[in-house]
N, C-alpha and C. Protein backbone atom coordinates (compact mmCIF):
# COMPACT_ATOMS: atom_id res chain seq x y z
N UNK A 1 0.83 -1.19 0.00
CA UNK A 1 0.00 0.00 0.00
C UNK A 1 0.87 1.25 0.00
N UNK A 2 0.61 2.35 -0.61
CA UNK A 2 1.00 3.61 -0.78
C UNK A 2 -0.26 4.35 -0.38
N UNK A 3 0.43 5.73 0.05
CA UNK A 3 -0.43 6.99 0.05
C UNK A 3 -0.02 7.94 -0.63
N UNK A 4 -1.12 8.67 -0.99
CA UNK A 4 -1.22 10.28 -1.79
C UNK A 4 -2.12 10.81 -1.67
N UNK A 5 -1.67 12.27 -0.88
CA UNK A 5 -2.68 13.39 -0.61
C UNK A 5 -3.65 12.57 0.97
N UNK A 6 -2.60 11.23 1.39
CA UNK A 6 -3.49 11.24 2.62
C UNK A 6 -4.74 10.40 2.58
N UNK A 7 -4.79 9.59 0.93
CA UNK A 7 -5.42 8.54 0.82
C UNK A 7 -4.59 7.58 0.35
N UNK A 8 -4.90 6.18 0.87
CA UNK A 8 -4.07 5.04 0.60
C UNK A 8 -4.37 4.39 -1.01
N UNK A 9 -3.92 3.79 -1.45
CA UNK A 9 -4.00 3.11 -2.89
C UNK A 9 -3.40 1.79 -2.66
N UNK A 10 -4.47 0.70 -2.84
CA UNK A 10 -5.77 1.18 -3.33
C UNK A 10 -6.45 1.81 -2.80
N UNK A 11 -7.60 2.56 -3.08
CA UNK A 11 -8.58 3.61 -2.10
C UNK A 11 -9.70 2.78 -1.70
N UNK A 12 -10.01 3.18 -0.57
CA UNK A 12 -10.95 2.97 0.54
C UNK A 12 -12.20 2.35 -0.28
N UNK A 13 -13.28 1.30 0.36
CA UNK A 13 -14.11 0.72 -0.04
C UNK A 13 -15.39 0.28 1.11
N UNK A 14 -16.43 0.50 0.95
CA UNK A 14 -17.65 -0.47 2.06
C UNK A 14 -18.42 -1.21 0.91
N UNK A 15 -19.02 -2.24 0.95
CA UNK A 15 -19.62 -3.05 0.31
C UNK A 15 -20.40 -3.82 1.25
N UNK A 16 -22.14 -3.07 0.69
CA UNK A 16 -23.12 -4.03 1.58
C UNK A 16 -24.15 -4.68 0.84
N UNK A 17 -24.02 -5.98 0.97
CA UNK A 17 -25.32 -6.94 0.04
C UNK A 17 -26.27 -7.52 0.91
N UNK A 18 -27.62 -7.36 0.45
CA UNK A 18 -28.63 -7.81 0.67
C UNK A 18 -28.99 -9.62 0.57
N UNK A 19 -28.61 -10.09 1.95
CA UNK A 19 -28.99 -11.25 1.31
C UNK A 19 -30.02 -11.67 1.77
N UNK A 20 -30.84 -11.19 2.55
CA UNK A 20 -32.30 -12.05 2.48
C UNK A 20 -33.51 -10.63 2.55
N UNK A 21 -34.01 -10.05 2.17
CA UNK A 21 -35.72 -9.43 2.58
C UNK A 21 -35.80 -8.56 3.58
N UNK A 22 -35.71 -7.07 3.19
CA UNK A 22 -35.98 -7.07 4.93
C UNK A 22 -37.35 -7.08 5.02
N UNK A 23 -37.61 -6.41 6.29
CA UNK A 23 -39.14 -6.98 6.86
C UNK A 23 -39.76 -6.25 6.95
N UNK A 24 -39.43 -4.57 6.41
CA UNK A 24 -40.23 -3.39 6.29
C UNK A 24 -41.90 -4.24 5.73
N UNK A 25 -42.74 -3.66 6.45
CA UNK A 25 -44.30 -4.19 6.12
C UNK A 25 -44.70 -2.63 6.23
N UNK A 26 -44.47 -1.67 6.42
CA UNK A 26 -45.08 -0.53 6.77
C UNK A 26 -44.30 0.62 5.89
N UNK A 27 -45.83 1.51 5.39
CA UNK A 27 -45.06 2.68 4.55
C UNK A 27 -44.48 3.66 5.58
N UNK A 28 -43.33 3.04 5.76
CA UNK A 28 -42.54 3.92 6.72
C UNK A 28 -41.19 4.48 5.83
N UNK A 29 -40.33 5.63 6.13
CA UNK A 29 -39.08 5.62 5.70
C UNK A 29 -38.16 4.42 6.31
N UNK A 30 -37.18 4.57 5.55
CA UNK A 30 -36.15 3.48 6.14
C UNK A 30 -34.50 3.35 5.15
N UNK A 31 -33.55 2.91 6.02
CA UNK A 31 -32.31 3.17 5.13
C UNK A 31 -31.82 1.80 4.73
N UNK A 32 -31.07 1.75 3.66
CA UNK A 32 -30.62 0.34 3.16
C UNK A 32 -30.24 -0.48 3.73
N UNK A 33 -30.98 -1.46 4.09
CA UNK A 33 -30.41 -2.71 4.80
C UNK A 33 -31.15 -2.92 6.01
N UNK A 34 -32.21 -2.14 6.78
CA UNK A 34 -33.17 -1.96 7.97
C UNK A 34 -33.80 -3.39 7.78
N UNK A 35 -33.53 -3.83 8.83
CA UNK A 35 -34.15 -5.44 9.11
C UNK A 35 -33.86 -6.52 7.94
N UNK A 36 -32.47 -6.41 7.08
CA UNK A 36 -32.34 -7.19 6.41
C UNK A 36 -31.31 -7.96 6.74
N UNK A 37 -31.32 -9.10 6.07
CA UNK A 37 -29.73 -10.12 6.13
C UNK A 37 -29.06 -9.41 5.12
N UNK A 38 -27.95 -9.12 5.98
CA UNK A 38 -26.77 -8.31 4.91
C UNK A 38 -25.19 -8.77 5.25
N UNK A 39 -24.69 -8.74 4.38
CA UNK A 39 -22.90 -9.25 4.43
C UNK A 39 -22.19 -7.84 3.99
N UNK A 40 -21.36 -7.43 4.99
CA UNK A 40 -20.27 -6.28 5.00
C UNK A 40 -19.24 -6.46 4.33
N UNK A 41 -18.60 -6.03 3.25
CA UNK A 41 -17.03 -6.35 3.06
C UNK A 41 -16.60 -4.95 2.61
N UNK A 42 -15.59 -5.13 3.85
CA UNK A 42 -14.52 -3.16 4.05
C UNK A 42 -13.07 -3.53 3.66
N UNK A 43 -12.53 -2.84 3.30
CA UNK A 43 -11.43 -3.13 3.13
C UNK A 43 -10.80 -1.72 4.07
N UNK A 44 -11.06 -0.47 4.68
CA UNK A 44 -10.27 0.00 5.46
C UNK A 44 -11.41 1.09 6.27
N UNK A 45 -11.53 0.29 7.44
CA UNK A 45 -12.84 0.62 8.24
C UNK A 45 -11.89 1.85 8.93
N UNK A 46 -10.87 2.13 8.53
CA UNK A 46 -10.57 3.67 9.32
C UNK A 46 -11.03 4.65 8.68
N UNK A 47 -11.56 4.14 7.33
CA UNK A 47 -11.88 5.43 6.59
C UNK A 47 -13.32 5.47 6.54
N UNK A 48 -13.74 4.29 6.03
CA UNK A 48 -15.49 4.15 5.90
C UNK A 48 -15.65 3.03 6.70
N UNK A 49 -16.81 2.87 7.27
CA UNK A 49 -17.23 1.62 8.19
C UNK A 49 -18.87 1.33 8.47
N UNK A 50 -19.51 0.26 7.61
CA UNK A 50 -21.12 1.03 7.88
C UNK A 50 -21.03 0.18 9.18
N UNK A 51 -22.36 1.20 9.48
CA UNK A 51 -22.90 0.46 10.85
C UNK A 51 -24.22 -0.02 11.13
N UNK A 52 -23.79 -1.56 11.18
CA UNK A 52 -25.08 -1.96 10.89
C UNK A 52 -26.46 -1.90 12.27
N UNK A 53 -26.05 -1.00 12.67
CA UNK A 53 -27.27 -0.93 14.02
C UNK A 53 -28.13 -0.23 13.19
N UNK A 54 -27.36 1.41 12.90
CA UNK A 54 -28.16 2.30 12.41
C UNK A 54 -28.40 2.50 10.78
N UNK A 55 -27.59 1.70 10.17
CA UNK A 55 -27.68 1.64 8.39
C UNK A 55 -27.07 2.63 7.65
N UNK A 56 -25.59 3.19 8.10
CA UNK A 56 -25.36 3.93 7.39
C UNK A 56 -23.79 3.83 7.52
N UNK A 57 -22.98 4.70 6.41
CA UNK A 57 -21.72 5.06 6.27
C UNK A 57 -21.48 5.36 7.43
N UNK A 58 -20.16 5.38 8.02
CA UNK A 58 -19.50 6.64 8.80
C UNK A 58 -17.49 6.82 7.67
N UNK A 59 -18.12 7.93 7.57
CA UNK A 59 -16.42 8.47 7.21
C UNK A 59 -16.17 8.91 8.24
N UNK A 60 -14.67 8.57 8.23
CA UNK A 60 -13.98 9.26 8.93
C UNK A 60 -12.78 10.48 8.93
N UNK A 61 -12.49 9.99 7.31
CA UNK A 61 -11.75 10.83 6.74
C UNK A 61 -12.32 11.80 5.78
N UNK A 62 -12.08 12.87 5.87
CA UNK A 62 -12.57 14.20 5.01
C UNK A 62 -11.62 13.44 3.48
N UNK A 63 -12.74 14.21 2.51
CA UNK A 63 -12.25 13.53 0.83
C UNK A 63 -13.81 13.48 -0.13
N UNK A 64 -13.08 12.61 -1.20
CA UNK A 64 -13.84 13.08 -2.44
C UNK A 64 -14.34 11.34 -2.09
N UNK A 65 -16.38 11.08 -1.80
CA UNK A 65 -16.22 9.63 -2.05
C UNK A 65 -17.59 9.49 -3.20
N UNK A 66 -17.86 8.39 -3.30
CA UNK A 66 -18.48 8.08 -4.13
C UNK A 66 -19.75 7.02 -3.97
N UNK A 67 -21.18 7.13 -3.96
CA UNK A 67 -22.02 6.31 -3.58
C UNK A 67 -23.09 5.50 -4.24
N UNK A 68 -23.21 4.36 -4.34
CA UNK A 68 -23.62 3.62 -5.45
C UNK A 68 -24.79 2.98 -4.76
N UNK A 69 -25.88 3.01 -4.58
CA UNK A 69 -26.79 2.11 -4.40
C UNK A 69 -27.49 0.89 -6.09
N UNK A 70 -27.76 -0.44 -5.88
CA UNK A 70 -28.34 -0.93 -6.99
C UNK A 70 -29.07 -2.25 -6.19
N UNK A 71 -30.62 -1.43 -6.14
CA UNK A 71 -31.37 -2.42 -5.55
C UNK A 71 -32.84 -3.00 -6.58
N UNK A 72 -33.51 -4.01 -5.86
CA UNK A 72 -34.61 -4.45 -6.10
C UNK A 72 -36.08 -4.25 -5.28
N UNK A 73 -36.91 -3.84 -5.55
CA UNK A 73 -38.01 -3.64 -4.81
C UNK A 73 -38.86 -4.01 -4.60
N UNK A 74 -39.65 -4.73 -4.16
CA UNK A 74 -41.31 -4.92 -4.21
C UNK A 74 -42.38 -4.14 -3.54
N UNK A 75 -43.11 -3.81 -4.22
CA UNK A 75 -44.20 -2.90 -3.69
C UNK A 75 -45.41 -3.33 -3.89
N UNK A 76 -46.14 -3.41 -2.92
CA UNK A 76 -47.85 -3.98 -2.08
C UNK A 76 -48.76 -3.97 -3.42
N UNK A 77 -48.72 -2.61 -3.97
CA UNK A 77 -49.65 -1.86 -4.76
C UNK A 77 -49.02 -1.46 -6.07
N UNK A 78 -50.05 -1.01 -6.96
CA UNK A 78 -49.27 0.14 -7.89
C UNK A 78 -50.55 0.44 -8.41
N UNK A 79 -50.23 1.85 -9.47
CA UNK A 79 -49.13 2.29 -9.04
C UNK A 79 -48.26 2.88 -7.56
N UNK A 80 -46.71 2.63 -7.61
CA UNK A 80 -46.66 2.97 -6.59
C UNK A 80 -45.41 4.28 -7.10
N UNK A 81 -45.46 5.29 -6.27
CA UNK A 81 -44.30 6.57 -6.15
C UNK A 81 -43.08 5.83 -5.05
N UNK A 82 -42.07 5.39 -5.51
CA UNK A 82 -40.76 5.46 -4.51
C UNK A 82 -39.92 6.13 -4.79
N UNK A 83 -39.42 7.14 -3.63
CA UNK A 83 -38.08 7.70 -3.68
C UNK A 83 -36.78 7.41 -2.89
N UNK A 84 -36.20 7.56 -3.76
CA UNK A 84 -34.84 7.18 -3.12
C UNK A 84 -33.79 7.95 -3.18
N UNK A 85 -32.76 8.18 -2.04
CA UNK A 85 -32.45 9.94 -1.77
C UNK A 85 -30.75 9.11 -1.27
N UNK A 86 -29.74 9.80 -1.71
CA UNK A 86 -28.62 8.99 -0.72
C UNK A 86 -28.42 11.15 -0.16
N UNK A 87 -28.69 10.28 1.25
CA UNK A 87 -28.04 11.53 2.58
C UNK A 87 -26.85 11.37 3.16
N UNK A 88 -26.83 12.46 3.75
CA UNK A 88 -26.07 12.77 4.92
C UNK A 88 -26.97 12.95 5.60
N UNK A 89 -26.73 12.32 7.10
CA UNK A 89 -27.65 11.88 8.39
C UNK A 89 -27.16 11.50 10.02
N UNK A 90 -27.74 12.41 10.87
CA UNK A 90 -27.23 11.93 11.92
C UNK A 90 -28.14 10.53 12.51
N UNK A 91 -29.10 10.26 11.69
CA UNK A 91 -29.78 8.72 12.31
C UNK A 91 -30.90 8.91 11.20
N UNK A 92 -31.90 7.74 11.64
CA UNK A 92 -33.10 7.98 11.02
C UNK A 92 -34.33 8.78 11.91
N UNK A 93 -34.71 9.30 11.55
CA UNK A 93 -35.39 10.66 12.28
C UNK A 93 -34.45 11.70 12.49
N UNK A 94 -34.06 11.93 12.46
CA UNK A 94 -32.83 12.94 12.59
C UNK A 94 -32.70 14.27 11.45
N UNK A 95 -31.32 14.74 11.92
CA UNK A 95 -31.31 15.45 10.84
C UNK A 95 -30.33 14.70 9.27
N UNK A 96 -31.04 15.57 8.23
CA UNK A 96 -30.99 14.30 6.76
C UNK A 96 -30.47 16.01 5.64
N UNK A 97 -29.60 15.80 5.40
CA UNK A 97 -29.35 16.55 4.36
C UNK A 97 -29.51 15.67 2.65
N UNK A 98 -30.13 16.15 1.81
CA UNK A 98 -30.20 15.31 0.99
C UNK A 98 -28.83 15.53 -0.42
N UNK A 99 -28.61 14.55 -1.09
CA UNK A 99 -27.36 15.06 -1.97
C UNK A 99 -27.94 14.75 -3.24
N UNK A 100 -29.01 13.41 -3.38
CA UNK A 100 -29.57 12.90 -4.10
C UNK A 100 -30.49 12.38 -4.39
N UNK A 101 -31.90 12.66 -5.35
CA UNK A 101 -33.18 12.13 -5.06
C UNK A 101 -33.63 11.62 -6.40
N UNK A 102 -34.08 10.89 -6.23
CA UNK A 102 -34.64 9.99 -7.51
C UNK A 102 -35.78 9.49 -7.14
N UNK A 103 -37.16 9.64 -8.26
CA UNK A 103 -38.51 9.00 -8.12
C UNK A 103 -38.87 8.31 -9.42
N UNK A 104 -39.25 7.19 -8.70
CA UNK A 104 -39.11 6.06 -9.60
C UNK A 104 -40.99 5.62 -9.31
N UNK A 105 -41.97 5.44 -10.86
CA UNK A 105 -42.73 5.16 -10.29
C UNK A 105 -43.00 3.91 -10.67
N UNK A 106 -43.63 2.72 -9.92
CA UNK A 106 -43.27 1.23 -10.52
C UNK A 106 -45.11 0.79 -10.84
N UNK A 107 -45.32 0.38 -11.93
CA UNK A 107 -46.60 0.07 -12.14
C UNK A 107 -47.37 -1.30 -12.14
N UNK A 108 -46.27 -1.89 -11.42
CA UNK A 108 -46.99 -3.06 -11.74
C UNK A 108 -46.54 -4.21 -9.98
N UNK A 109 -47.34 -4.57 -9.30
CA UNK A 109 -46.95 -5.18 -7.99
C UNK A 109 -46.61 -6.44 -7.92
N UNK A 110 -46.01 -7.30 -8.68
CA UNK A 110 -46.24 -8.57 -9.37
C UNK A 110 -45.07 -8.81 -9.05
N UNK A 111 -44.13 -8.29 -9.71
CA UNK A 111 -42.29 -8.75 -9.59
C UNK A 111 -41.29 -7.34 -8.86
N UNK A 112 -40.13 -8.07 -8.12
CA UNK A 112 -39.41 -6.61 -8.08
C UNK A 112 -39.13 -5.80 -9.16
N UNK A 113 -38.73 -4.50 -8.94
CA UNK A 113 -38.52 -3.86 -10.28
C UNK A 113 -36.70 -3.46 -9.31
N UNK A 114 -35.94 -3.01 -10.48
CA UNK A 114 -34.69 -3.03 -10.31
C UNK A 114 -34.77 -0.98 -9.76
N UNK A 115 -34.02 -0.52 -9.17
CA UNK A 115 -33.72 0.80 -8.73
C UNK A 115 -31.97 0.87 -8.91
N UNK A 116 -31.69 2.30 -9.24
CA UNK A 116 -30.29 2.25 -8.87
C UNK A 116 -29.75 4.25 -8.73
N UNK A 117 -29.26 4.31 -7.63
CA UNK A 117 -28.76 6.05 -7.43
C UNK A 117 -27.60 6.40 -7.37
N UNK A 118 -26.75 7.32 -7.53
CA UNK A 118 -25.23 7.76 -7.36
C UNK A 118 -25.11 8.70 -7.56
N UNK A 119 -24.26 8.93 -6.44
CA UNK A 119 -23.48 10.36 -6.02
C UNK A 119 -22.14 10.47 -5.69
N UNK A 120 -21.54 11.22 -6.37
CA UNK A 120 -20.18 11.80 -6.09
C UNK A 120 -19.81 13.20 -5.61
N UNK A 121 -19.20 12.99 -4.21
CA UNK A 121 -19.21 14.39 -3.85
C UNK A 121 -17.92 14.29 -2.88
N UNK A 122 -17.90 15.42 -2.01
CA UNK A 122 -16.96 15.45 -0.69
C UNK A 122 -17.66 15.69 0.45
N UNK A 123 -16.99 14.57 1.23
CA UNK A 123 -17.67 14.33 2.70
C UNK A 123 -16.54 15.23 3.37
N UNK A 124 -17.03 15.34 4.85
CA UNK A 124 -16.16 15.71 5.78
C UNK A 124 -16.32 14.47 6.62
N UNK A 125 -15.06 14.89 7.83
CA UNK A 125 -14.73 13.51 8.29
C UNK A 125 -15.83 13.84 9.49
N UNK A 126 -15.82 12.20 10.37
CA UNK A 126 -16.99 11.67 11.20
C UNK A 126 -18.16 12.62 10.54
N UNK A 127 -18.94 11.90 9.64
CA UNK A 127 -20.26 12.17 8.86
C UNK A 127 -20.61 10.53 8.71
N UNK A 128 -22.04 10.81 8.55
CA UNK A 128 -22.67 9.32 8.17
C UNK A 128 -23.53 9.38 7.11
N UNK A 129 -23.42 8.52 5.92
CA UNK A 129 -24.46 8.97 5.28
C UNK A 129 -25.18 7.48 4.32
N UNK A 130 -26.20 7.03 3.89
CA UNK A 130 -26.58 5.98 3.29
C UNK A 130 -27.67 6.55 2.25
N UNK A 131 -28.81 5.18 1.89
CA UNK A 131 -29.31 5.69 0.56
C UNK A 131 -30.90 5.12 1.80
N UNK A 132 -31.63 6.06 1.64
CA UNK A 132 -32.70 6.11 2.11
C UNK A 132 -34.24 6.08 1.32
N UNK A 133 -34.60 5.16 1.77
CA UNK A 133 -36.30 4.80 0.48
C UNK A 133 -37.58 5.52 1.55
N UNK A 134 -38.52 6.20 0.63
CA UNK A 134 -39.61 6.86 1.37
C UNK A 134 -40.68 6.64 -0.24
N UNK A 135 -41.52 6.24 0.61
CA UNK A 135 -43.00 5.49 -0.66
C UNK A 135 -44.20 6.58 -0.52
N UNK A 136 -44.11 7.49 0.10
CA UNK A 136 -44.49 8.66 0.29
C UNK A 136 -45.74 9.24 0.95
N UNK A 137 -45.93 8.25 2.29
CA UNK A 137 -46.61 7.85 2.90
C UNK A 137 -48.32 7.32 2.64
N UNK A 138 -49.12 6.92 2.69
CA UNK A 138 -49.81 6.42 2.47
C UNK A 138 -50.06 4.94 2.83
N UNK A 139 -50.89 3.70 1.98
CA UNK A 139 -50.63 2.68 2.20
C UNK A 139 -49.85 1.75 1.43
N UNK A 140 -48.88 2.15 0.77
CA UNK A 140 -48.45 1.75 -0.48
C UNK A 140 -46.84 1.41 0.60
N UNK A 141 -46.70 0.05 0.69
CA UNK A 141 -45.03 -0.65 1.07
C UNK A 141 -44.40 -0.83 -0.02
N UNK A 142 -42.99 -0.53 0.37
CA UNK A 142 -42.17 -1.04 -0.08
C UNK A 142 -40.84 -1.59 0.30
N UNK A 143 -41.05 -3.24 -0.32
CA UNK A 143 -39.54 -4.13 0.51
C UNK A 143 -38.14 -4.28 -0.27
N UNK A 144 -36.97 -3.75 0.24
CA UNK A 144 -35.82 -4.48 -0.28
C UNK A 144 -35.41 -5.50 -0.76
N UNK A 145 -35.02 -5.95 -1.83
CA UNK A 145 -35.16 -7.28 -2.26
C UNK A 145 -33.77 -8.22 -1.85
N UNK A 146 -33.61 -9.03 -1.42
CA UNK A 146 -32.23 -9.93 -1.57
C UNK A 146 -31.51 -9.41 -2.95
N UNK A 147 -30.29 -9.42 -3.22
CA UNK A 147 -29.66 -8.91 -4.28
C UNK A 147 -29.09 -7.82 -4.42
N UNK A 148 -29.67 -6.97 -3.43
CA UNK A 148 -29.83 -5.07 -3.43
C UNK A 148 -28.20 -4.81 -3.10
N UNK A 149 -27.43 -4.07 -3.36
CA UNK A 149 -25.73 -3.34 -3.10
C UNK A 149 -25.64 -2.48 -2.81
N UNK A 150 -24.99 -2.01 -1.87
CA UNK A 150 -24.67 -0.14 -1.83
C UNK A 150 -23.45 -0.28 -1.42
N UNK A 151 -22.68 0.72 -2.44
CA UNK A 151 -21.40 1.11 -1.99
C UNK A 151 -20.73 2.08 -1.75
N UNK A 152 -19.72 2.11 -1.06
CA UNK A 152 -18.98 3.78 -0.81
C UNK A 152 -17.33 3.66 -1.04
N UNK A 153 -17.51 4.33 -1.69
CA UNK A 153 -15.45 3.98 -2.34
C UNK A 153 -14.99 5.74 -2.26
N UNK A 154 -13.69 5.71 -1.44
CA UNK A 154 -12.78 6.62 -1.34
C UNK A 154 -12.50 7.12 -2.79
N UNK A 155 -12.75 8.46 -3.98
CA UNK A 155 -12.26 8.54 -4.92
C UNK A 155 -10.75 9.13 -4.45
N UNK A 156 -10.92 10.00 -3.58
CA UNK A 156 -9.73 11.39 -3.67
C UNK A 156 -9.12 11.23 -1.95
C-alpha cells in the first residue's frame, strides 16, 4: 500500500449486500439494509465503516467519495411513487441533508422492479451517510429485495 494526498491506494471501499428481505411491512421511511440479512465487506474501516445498528456510512476521513446504491423492490400496490435519496444523516429521524433524489414510479406489484442512485461528492470527516427509500406515505409498502448493493469507495 502507498499513500497520496493522505489517501491510501488502493482507495478505501464499504460493500453491503442484501442477502435475504428485509421486513419493512409498513409505509414507513427506512435506510438500506433496515431489518435485512446483509454481508459487509470493508477493506479500510478507518476510513469508511457502515454500521449496521443504524444503516449507514461513517467516514472518517474528510475527501472526495463516491455512492452507489443498486437495488430491487417490491411494492404492495401500484401504481406505486418510490423515492430514493442517498443523505447525509445523523440517524433515522434525525437530521438528513439530501445530496440525491430519484422518483421512480413502478406500475406493476407482481415482480421486483430493479432501482439504482449515485453520487459523487466530498464528505467531511466523522459524517454518516446511506441511501434512504420513502413510498411517500400512504398505504403503499415497499420491501428491499435480496440482491440489493450499496457502496462507498474513497475517490480522492
Amino acid at each position: 500500500n502507498i499513500t497520496v494526498s493522505t489517501c491510501p491506494i488502493p482507495t478505501p471501499f464499504s460493500f453491503v449486500s442484501v442477502d435475504a428481505a428485509n421486513a419493512i411491512t409498513a409505509s414507513v421511511d427506512y435506510y438500506f439494509g433496515t431489518n435485512a440479512t446483509r454481508t459487509v465487506t470493508q477493506s479500510h474501516i478507518d476510513y469508511i465503516a457502515f454500521d449496521t445498528t443504524n444503516n449507514y456510512f461513517t467516514i472518517s476521513q474528510a475527501g472526495w467519495y463516491e455512492f452507489e446504491m443498486q437495488g430491487s423492490l417490491l411494492v404492495n400496490s401500484s401504481p406505486a411513487s418510490i423515492n430514493t435519496y442517498i443523505v447525509q444523516t445523523t440517524g433515522l429521524g434525525g437530521v438528513e441533508s439530501v445530496k440525491m433524489q430519484k422518483l421512480q414510479v413502478i406500475r406493476a406489484n407482481i415482480d421486483p422492479h430493479d432501482t439504482m442512485i449515485k453520487w459523487i461528492g466530498y464528505c467531511g470527516a466523522a459524517t454518516n451517510w446511506t441511501c434512504k427509500f420513502n413510498s411517500g406515505g400512504g398505504v403503499i409498502t415497499n420491501q428491499l429485495q435480496k440482491g440489493s448493493v450499496f457502496t462507498c469507495r474513497r475517490l480522492l
